[in-house]
Protein backbone atom coordinates (compact mmCIF):
# COMPACT_ATOMS: atom_id res chain seq x y z
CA UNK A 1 0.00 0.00 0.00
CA UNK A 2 1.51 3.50 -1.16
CA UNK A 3 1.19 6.21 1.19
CA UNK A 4 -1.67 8.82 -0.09
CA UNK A 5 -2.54 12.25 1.37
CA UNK A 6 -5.75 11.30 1.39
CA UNK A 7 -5.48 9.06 4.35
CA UNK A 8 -4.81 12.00 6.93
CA UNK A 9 -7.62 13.76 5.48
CA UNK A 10 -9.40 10.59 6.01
CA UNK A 11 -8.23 10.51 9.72
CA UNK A 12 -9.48 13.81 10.39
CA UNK A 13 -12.88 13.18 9.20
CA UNK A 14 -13.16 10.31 11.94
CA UNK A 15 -11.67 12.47 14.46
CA UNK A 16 -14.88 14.84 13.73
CA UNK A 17 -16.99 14.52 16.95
CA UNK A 18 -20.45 14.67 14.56
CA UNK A 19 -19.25 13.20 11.68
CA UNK A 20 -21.08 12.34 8.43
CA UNK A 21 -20.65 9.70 5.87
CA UNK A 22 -17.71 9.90 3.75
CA UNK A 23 -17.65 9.53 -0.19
CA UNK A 24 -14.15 9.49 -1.81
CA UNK A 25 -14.62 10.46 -5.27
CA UNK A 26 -12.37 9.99 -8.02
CA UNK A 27 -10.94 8.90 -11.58
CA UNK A 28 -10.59 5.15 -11.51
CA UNK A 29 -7.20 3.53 -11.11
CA UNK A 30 -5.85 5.87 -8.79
CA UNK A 31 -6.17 4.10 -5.25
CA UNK A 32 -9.37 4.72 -3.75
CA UNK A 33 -10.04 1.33 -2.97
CA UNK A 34 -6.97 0.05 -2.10
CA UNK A 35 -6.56 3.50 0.55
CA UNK A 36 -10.30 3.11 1.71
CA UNK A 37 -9.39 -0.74 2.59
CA UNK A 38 -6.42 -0.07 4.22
CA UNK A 39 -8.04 3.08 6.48
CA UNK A 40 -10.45 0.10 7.58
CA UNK A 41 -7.87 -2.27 8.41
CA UNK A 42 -6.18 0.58 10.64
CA UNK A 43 -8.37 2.69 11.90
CA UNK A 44 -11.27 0.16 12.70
CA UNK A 45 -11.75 -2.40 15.08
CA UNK A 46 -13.72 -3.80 12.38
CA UNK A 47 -15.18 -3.22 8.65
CA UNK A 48 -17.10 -4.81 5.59
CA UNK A 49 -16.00 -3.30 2.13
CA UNK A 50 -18.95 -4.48 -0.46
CA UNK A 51 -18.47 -4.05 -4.14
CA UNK A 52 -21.27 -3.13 -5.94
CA UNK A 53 -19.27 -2.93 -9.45
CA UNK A 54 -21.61 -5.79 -10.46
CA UNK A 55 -24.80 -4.11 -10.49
CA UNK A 56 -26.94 -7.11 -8.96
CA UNK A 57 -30.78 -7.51 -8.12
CA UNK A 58 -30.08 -8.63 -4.47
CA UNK A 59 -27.82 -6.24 -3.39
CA UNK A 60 -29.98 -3.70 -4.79
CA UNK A 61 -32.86 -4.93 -3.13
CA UNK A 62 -30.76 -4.96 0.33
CA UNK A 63 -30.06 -1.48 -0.19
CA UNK A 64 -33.69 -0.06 -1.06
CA UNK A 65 -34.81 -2.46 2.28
CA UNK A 66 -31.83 -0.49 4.58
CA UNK A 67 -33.68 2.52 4.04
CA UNK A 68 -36.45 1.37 6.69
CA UNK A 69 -34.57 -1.46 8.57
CA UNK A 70 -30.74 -0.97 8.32
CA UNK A 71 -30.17 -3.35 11.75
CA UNK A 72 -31.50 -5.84 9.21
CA UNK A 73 -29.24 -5.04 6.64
CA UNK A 74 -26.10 -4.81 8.85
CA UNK A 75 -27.29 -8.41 9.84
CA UNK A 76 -27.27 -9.77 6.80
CA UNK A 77 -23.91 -7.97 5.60
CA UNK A 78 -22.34 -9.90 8.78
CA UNK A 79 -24.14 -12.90 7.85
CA UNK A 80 -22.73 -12.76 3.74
CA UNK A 81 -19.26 -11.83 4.86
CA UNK A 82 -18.57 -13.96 8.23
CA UNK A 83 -17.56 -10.47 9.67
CA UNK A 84 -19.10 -8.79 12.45
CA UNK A 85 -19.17 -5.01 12.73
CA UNK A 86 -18.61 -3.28 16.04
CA UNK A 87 -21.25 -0.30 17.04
CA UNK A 88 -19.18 2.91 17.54
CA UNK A 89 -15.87 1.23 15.89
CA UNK A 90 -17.12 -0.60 12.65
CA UNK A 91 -17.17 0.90 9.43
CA UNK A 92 -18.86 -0.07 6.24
CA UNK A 93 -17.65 0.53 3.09
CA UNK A 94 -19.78 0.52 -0.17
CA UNK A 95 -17.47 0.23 -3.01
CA UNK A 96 -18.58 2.12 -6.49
CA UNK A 97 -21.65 3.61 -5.42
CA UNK A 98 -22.23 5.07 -8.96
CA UNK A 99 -24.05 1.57 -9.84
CA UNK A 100 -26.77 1.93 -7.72
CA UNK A 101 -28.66 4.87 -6.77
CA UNK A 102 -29.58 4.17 -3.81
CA UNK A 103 -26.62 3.15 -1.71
CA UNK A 104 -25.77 6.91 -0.43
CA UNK A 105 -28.98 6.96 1.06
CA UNK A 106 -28.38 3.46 2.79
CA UNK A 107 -25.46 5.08 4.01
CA UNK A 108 -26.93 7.38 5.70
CA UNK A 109 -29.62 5.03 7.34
CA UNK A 110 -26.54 2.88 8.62
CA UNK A 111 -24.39 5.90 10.21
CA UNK A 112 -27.91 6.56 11.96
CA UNK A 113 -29.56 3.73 13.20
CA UNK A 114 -26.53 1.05 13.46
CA UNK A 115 -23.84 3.69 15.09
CA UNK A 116 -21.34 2.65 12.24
CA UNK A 117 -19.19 4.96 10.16
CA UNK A 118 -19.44 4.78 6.54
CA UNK A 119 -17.68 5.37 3.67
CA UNK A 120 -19.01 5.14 0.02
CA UNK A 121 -16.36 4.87 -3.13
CA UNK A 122 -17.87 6.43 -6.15
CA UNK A 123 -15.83 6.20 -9.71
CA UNK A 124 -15.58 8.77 -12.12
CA UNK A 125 -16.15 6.83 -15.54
CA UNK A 126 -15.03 7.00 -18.72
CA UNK A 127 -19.13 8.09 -19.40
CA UNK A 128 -18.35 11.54 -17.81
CA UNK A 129 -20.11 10.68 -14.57
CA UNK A 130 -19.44 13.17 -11.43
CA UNK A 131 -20.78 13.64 -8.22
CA UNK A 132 -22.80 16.85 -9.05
CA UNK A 133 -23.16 19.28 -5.80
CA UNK A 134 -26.65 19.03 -6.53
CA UNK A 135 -26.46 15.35 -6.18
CA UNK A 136 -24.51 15.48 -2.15
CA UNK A 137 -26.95 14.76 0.51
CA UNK A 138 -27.12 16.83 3.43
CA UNK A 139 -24.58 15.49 5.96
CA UNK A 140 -22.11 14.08 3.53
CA UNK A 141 -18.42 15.03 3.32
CA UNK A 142 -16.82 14.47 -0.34
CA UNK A 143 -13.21 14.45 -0.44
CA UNK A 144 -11.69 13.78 -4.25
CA UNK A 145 -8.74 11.35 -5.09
CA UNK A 146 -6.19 12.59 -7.43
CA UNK A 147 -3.67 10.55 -9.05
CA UNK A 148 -0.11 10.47 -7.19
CA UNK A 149 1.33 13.56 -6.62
CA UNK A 150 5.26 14.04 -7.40
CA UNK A 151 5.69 13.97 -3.27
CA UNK A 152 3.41 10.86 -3.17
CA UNK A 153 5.62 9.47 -6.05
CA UNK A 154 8.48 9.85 -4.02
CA UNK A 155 7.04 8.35 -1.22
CA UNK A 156 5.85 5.34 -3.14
CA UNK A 157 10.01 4.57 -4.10
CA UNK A 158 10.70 5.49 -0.79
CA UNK A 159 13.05 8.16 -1.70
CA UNK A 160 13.93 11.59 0.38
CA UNK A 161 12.38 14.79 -1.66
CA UNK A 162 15.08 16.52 -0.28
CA UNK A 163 18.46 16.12 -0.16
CA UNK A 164 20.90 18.60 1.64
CA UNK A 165 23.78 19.13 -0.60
CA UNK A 166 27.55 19.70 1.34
CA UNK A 167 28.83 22.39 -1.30
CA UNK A 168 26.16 25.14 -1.47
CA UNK A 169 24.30 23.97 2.15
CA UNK A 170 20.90 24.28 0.56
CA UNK A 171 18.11 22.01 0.04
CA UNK A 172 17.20 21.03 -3.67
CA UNK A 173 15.82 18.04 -5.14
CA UNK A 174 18.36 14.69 -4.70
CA UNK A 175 20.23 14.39 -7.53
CA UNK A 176 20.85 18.35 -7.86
């Protein structure tokens, strides 16, 4: 796992004492995922990630059902996975959330009613879709993925960005 920005950003949304649901919205192939799955496995004492990437009837159907009974849905995500989410420290993660429509407003039913963070993934496609303004539910924080910075690059080959050179004693890139 490359280390992203993102993931403090991420950490200071669950430090939020009233915190909403989370959607991390970007391009595909640049990590959202992969950092999403890996804020889980650190920050959690437990979490579900569900992919809804395959747009199917039943997991559609769960979703539109969370709306009134999201205990029942939590309960049958434990049940599918062989997981079991903890109230105040689970999380659940719903992975592309641009398939179906209604899984940001499942979200919100689970942060309510279950006491369980969660975090929805939604893909910019190649079809031009965005998460219009117009579109974010009240009580939703959107934070957008870029690809790797320069710095993240860096990071990722585990070099310095710096190096202090002996003859001019002044920082410059390595290499300089």
């Amino acid at each position: 796992m490359f280390k992203r920005k993102i993931y403090d950003r991420m950490v200071s949304w669950k430090e939020e004492e009233k915190r909403s649901v989370l959607i991390i919205e970007g391009a595909g192939g640049v990590g959202k995922t992969s950092t999403v799955e890996e804020f889980g496995k650190n920050e959690y004492g437990s979490y579900i990630r569900i992919g809804l990437s395959k747009k199917s009837r039943s997991m559609e159907g769960m979703l539109l059902d969370c709306q009134s009974d999201p205990m029942g849905f939590v309960v049958r995500l434990q049940a599918m996975t062989g997981r079991k989410l903890i109230p105040y420290d689970g999380l659940v993660i719903l992975d592309s959330i641009q398939e179906i429509q209604c899984a940001r407003q499942a979200m919100h039913s689970i942060r309510s009613e279950c006491h369980l963070d969660c975090i929805g993934v939604f893909s910019k496609t190649s079809r031009g879709m965005t998460l219009e303004k117009t579109q974010t539910c009240q009580g939703e924080t959107v934070l957008e993925m870029l690809p790797m910075d320069f710095e993240e690059f860096l990071w990722a080959r585990r070099d310095s960005p710096y190096a202090l050179t002996s003859k001019r004693k002044s920082w410059c890139i390595k290499g300089c």
